[in-house]
PDB file of N, CA and C in Angstrom:
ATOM      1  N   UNK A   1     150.491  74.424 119.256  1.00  0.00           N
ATOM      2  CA  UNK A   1     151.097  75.738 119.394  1.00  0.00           C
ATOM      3  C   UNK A   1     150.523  76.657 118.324  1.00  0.00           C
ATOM      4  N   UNK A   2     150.128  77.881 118.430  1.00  0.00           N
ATOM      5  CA  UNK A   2     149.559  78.446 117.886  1.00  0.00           C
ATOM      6  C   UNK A   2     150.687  79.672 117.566  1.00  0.00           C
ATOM      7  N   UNK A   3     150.941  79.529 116.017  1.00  0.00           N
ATOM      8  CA  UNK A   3     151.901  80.820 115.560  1.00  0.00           C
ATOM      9  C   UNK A   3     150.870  81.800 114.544  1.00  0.00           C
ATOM     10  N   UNK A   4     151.074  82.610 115.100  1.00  0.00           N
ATOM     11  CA  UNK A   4     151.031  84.296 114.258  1.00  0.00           C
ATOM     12  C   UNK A   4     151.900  84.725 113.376  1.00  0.00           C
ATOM     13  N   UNK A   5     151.461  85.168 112.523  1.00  0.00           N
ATOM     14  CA  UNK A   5     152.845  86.143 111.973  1.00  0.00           C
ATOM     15  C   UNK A   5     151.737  86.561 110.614  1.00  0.00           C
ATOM     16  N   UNK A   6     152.311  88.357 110.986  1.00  0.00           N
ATOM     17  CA  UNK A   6     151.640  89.241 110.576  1.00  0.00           C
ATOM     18  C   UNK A   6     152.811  89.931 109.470  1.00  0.00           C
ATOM     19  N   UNK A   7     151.698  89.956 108.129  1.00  0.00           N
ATOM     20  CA  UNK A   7     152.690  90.571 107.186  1.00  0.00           C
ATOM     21  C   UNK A   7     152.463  91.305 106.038  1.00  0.00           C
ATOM     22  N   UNK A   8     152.457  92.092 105.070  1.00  0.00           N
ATOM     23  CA  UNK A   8     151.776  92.662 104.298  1.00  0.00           C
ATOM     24  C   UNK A   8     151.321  91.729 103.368  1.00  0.00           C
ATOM     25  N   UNK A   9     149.757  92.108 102.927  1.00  0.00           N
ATOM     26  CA  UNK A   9     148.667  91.892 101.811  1.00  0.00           C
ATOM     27  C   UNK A   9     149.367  91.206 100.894  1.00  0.00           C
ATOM     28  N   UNK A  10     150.334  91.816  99.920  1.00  0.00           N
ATOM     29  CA  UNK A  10     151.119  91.324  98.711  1.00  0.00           C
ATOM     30  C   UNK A  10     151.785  89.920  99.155  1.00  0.00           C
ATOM     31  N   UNK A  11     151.822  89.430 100.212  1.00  0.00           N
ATOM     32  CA  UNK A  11     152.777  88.681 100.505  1.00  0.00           C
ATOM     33  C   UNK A  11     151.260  86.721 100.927  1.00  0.00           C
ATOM     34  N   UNK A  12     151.946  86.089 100.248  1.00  0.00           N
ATOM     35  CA  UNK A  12     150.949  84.738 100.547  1.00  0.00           C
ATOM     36  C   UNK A  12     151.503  83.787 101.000  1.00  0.00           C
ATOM     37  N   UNK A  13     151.100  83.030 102.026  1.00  0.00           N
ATOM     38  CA  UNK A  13     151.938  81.483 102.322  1.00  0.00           C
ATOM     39  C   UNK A  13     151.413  80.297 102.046  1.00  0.00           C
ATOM     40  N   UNK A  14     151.959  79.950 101.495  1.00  0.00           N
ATOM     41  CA  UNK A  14     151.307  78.231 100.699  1.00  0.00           C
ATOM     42  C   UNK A  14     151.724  77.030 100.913  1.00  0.00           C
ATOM     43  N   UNK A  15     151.247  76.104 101.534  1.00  0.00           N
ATOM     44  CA  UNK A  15     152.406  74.830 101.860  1.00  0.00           C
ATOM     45  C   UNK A  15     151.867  73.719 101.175  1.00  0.00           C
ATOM     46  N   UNK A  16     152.779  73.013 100.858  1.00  0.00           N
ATOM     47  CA  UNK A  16     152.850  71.795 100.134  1.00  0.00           C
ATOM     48  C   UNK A  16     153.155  70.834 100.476  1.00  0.00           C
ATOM     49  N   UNK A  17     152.099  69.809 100.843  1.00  0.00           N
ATOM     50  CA  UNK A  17     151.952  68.304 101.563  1.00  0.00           C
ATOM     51  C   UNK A  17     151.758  67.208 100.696  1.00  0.00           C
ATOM     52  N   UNK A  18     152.359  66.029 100.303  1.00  0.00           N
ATOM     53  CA  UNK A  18     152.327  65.116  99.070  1.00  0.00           C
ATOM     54  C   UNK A  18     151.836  65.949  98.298  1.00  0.00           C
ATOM     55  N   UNK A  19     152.630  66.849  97.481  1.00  0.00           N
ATOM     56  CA  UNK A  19     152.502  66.992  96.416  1.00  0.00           C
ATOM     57  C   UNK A  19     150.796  68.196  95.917  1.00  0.00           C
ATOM     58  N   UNK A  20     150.537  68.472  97.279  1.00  0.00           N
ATOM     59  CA  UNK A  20     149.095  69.154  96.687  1.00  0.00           C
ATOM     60  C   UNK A  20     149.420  70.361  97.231  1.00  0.00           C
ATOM     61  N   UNK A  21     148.862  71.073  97.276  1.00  0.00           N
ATOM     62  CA  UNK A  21     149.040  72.504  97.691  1.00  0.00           C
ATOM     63  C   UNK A  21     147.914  73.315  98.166  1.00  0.00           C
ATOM     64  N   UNK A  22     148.425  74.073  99.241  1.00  0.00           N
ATOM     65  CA  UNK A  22     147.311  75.119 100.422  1.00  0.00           C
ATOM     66  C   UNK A  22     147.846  75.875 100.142  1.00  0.00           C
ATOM     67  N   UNK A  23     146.648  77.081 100.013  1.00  0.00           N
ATOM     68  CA  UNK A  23     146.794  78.912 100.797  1.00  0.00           C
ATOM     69  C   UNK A  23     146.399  78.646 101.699  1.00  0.00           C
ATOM     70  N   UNK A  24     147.604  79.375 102.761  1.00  0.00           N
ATOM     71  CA  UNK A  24     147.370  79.310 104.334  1.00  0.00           C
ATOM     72  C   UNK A  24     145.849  80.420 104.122  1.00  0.00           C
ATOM     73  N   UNK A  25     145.361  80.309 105.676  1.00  0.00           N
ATOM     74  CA  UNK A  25     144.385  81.482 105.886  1.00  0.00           C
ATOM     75  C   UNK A  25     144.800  82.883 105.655  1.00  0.00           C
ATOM     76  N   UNK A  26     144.172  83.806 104.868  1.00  0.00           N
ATOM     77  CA  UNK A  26     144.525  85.292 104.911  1.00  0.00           C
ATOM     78  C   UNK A  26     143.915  86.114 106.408  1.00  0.00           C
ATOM     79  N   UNK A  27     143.699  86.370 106.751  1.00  0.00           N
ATOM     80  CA  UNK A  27     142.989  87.046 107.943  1.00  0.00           C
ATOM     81  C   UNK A  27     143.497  88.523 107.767  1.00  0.00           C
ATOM     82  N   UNK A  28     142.575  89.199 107.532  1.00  0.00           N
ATOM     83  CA  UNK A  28     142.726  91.243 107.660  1.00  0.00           C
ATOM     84  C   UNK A  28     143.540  91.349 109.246  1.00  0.00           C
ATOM     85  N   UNK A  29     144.112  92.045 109.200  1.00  0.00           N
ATOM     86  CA  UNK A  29     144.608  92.513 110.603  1.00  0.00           C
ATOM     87  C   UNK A  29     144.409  93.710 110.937  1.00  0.00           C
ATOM     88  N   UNK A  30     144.586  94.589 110.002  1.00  0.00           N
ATOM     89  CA  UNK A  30     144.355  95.998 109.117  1.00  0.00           C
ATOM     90  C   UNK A  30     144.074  96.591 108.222  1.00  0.00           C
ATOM     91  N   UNK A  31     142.863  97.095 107.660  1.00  0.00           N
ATOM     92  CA  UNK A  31     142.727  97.084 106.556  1.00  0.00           C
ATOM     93  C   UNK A  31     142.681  98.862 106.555  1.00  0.00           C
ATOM     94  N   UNK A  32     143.250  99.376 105.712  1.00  0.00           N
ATOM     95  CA  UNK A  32     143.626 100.388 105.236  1.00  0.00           C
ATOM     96  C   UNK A  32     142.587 100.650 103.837  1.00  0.00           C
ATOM     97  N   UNK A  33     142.070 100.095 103.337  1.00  0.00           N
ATOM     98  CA  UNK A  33     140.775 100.612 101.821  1.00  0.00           C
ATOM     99  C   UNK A  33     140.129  99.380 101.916  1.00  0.00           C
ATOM    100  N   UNK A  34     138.924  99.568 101.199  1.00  0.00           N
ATOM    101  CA  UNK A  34     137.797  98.470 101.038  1.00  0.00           C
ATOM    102  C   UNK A  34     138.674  97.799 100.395  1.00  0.00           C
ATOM    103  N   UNK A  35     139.903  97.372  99.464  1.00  0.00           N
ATOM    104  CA  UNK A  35     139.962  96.797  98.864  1.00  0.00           C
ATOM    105  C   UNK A  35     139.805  95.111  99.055  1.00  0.00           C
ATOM    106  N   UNK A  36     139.422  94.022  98.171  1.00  0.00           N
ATOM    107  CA  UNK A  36     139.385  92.608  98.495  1.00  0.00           C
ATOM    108  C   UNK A  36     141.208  92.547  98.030  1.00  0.00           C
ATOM    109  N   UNK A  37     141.650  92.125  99.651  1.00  0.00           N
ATOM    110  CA  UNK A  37     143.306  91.693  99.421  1.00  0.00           C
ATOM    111  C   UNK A  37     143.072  90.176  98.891  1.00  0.00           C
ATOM    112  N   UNK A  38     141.870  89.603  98.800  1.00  0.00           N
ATOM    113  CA  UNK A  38     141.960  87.586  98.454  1.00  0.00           C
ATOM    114  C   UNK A  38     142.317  88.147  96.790  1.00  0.00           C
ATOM    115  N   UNK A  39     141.822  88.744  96.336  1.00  0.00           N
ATOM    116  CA  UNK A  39     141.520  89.144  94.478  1.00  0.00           C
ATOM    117  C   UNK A  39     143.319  89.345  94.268  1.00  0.00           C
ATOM    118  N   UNK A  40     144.356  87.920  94.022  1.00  0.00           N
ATOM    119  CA  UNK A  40     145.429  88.926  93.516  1.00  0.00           C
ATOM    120  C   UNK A  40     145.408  88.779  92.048  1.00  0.00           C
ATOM    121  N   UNK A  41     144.570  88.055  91.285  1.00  0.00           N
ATOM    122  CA  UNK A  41     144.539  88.259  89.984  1.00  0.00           C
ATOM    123  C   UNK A  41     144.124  89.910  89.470  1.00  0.00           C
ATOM    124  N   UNK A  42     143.207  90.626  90.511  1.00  0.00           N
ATOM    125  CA  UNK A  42     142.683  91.595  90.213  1.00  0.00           C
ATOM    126  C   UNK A  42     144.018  92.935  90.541  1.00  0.00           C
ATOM    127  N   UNK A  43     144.256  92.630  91.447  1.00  0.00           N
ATOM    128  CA  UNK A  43     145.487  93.280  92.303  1.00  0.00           C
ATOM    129  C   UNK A  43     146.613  93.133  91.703  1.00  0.00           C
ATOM    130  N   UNK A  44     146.993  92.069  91.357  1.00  0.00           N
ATOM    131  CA  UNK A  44     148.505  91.686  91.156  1.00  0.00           C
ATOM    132  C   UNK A  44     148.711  91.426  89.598  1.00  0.00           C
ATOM    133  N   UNK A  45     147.901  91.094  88.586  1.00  0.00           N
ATOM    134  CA  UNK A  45     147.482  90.639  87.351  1.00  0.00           C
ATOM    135  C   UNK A  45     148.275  88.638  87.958  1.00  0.00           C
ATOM    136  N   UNK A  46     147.753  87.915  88.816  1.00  0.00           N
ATOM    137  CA  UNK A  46     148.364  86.811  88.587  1.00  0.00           C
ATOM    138  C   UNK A  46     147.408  85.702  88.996  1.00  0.00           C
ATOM    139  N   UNK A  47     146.779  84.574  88.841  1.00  0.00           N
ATOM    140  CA  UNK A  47     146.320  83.945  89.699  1.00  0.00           C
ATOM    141  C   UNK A  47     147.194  82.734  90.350  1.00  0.00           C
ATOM    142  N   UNK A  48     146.395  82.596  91.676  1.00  0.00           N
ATOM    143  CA  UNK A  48     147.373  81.405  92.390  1.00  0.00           C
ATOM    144  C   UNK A  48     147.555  80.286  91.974  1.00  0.00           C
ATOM    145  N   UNK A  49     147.016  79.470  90.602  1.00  0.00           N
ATOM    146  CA  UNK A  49     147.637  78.454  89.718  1.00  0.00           C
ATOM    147  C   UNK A  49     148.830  79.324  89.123  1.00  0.00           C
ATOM    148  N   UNK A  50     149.094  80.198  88.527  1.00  0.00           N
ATOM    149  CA  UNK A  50     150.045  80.890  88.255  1.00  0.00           C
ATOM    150  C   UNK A  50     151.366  80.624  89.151  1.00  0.00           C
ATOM    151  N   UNK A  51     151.051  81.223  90.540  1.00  0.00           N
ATOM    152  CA  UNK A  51     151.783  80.887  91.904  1.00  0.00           C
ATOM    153  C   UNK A  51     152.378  80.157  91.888  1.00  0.00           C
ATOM    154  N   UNK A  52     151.485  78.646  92.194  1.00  0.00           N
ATOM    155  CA  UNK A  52     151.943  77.554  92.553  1.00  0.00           C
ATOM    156  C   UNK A  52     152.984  77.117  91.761  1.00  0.00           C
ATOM    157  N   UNK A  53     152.687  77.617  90.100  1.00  0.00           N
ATOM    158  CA  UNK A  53     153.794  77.119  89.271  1.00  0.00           C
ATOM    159  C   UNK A  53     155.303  77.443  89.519  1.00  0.00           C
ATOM    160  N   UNK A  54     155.349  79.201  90.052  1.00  0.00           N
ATOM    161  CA  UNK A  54     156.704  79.538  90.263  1.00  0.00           C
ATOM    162  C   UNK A  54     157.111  78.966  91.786  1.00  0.00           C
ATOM    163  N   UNK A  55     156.579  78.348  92.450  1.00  0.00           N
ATOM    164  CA  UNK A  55     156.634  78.045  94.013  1.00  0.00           C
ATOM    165  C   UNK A  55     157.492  76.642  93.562  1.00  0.00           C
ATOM    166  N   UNK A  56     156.572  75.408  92.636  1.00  0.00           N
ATOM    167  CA  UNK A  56     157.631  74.575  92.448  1.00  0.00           C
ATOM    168  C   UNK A  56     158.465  74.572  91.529  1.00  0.00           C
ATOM    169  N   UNK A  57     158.627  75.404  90.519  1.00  0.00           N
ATOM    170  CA  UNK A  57     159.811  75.980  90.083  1.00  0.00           C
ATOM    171  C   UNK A  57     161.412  75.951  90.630  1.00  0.00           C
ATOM    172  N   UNK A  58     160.754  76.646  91.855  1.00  0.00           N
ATOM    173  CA  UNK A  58     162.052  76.828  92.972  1.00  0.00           C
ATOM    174  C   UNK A  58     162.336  75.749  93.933  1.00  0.00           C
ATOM    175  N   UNK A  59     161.759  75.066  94.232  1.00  0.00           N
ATOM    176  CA  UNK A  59     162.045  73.838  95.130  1.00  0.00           C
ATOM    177  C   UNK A  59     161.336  72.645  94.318  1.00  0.00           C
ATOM    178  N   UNK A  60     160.657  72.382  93.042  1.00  0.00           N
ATOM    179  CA  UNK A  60     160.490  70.748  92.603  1.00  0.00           C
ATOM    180  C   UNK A  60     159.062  70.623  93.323  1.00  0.00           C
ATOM    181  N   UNK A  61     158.461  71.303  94.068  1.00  0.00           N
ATOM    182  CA  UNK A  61     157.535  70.731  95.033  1.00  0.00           C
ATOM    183  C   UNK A  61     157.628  70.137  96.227  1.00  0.00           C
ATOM    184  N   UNK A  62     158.588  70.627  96.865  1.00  0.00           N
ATOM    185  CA  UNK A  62     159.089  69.559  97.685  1.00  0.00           C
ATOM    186  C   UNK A  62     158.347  70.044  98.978  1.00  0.00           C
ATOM    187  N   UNK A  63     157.823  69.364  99.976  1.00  0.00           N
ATOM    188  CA  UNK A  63     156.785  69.347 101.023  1.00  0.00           C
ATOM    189  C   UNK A  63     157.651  70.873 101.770  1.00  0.00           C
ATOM    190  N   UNK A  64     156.464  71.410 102.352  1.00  0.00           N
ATOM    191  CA  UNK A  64     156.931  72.507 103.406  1.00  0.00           C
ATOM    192  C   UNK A  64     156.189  73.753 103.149  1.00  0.00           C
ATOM    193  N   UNK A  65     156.667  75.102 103.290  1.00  0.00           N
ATOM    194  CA  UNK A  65     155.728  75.835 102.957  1.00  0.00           C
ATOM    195  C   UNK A  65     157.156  77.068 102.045  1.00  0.00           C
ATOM    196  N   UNK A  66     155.713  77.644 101.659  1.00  0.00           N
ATOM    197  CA  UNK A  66     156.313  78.765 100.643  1.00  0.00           C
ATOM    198  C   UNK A  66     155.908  79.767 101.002  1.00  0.00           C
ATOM    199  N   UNK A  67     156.792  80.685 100.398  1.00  0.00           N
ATOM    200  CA  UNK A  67     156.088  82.274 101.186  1.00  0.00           C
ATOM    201  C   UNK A  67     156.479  83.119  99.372  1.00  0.00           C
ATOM    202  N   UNK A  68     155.422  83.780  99.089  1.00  0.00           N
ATOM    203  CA  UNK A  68     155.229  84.320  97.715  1.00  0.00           C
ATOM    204  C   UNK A  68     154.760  85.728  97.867  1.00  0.00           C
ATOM    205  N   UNK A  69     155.800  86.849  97.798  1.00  0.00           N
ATOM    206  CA  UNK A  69     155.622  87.976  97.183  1.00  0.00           C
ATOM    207  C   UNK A  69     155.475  87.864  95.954  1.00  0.00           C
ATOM    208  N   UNK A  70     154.036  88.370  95.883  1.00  0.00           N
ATOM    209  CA  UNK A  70     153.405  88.232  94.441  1.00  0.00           C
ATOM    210  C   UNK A  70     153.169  89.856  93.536  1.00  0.00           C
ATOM    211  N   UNK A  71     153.563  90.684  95.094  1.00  0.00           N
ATOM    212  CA  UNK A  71     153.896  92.218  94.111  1.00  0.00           C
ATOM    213  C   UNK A  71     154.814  92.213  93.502  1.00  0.00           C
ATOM    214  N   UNK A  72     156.323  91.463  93.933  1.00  0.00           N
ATOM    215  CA  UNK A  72     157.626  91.834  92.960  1.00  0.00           C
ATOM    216  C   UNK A  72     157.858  90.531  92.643  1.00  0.00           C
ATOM    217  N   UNK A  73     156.833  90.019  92.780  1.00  0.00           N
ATOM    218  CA  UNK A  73     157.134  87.873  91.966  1.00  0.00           C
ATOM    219  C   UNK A  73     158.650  87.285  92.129  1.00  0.00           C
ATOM    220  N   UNK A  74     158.677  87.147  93.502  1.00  0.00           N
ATOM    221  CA  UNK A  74     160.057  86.758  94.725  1.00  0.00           C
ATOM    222  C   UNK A  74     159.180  85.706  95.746  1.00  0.00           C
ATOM    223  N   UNK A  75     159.331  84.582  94.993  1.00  0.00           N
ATOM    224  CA  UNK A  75     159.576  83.350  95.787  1.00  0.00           C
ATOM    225  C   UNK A  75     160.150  82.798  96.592  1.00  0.00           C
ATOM    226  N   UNK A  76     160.028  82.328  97.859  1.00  0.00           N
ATOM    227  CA  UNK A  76     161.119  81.660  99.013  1.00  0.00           C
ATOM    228  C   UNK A  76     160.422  80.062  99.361  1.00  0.00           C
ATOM    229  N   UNK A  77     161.201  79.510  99.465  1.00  0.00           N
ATOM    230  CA  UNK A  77     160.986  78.162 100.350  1.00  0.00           C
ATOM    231  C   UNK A  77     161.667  77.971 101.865  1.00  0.00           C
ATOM    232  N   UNK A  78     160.239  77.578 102.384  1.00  0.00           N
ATOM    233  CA  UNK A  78     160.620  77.392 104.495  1.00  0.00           C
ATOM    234  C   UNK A  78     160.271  75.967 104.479  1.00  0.00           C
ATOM    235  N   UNK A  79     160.769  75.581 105.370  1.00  0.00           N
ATOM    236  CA  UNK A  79     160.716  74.103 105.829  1.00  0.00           C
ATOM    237  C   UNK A  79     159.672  74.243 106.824  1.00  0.00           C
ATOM    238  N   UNK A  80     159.354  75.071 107.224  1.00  0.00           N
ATOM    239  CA  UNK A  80     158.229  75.281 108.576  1.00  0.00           C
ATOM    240  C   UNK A  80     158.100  76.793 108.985  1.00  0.00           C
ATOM    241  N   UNK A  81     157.028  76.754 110.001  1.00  0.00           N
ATOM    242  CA  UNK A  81     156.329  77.984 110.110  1.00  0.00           C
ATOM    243  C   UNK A  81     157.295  79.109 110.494  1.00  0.00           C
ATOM    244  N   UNK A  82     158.537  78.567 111.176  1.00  0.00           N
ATOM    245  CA  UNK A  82     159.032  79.366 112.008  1.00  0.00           C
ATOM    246  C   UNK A  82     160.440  79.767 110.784  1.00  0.00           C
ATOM    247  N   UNK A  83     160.306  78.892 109.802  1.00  0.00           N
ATOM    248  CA  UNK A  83     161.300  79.581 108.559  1.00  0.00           C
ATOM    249  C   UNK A  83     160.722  80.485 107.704  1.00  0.00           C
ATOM    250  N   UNK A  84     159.251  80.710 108.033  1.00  0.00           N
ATOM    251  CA  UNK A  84     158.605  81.392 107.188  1.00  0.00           C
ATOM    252  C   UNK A  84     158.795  82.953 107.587  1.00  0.00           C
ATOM    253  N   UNK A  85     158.693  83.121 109.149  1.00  0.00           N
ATOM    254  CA  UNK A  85     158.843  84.096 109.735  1.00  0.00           C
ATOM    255  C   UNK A  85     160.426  84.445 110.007  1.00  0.00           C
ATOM    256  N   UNK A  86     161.361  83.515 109.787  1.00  0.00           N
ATOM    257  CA  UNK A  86     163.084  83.895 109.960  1.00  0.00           C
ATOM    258  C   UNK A  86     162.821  84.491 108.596  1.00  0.00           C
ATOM    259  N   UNK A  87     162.063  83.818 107.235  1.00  0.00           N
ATOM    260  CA  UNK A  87     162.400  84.695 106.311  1.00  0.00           C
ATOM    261  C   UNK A  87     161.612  86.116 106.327  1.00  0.00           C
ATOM    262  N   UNK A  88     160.778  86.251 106.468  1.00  0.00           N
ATOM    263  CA  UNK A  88     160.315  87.595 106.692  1.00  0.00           C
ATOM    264  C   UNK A  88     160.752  88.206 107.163  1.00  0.00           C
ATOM    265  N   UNK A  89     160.959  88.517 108.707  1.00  0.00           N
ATOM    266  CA  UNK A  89     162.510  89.042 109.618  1.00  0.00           C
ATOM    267  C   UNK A  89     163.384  89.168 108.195  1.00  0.00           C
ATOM    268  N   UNK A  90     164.341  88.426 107.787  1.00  0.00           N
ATOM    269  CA  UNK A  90     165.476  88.420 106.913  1.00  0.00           C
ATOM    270  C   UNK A  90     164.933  89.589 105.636  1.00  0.00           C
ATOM    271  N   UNK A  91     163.682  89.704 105.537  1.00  0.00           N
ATOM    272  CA  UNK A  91     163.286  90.566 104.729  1.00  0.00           C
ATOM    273  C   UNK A  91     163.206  92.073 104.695  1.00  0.00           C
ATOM    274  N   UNK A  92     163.401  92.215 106.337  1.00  0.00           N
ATOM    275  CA  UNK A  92     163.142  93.605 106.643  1.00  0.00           C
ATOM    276  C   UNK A  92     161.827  93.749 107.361  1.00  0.00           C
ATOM    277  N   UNK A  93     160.660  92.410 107.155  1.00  0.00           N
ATOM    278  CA  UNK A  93     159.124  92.886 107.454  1.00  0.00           C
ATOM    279  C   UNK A  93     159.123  92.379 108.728  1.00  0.00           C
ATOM    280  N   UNK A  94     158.770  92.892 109.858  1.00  0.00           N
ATOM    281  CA  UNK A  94     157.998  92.313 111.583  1.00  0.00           C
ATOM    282  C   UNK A  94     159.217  92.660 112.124  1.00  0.00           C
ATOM    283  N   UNK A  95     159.246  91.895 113.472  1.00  0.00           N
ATOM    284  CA  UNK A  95     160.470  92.103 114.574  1.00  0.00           C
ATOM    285  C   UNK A  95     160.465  91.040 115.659  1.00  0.00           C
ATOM    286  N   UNK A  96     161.562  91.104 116.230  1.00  0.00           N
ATOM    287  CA  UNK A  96     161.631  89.544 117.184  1.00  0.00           C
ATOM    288  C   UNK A  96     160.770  89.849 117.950  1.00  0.00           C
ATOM    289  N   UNK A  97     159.512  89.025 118.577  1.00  0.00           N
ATOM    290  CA  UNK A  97     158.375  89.193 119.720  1.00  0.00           C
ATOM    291  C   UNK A  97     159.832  89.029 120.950  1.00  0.00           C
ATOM    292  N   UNK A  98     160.021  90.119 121.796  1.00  0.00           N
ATOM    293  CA  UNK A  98     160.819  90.565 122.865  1.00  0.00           C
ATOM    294  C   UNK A  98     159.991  88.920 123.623  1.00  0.00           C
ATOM    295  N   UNK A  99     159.085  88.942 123.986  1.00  0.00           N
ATOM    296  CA  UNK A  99     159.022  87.816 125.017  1.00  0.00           C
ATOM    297  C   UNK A  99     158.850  85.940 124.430  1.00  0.00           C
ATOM    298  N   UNK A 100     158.784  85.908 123.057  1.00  0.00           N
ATOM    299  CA  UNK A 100     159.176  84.932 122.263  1.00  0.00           C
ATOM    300  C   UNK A 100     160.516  84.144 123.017  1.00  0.00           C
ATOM    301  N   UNK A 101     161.787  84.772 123.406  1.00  0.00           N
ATOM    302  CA  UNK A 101     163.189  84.102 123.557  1.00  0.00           C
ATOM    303  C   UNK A 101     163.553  84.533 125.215  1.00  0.00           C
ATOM    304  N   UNK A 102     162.535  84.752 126.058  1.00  0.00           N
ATOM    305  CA  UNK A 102     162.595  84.738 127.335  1.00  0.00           C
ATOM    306  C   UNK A 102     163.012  83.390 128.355  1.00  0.00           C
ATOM    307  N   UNK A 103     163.626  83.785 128.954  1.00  0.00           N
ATOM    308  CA  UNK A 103     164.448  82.519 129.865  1.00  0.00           C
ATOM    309  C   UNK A 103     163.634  82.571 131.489  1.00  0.00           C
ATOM    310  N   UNK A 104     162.832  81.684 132.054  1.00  0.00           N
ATOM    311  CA  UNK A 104     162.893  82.098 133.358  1.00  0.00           C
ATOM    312  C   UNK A 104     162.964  81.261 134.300  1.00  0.00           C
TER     313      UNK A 104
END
């Protein structure tokens, strides 16, 4: 199954499998200035060893994925892809895909 979910630049998802840790893929969707959105040390003053530290901070490391606003350094933990996107929704950012919860 192939999930999407589209969300602003500042925002990174990282998941954690025994104990090691991924940045999901970034992919441009829109880019609004040349800027490089991968650079958040340059952008954000932070690098993603930085990250990872406040990611298991908040959950120990515990397997699943993380979702890291790294503009206002607000950490969340999802158990899966689709908690990643309830938290975003819960954030204010995207909207329910209308044909996502279709019955036919």
């Amino acid at each position: 199954m192939d999930i999407t979910i589209i969300y602003p630049s500042y925002f990174r998802i990282f998941e954690c499998r025994s104990g090691r840790w991924f940045i999901k893929n970034l992919e441009t969707f829109v880019a609004t200035s040349t800027i490089n959105h991968e650079d958040i040390n340059t952008l954000y003053g932070v690098t993603e060893g930085q990250v990872v530290i406040e990611l298991f901070r908040i959950n120990g490391g515990k397997s699943g994925y993380y979702l890291a606003n790294i503009r206002d350094k607000k950490y969340y933990y999802c158990v899966d892809h689709g908690g990643v996107k309830k938290k975003l929704l819960e954030l204010g950012i995207g909207r329910v895909d209308p044909l996502e919860n279709t019955h036919g």
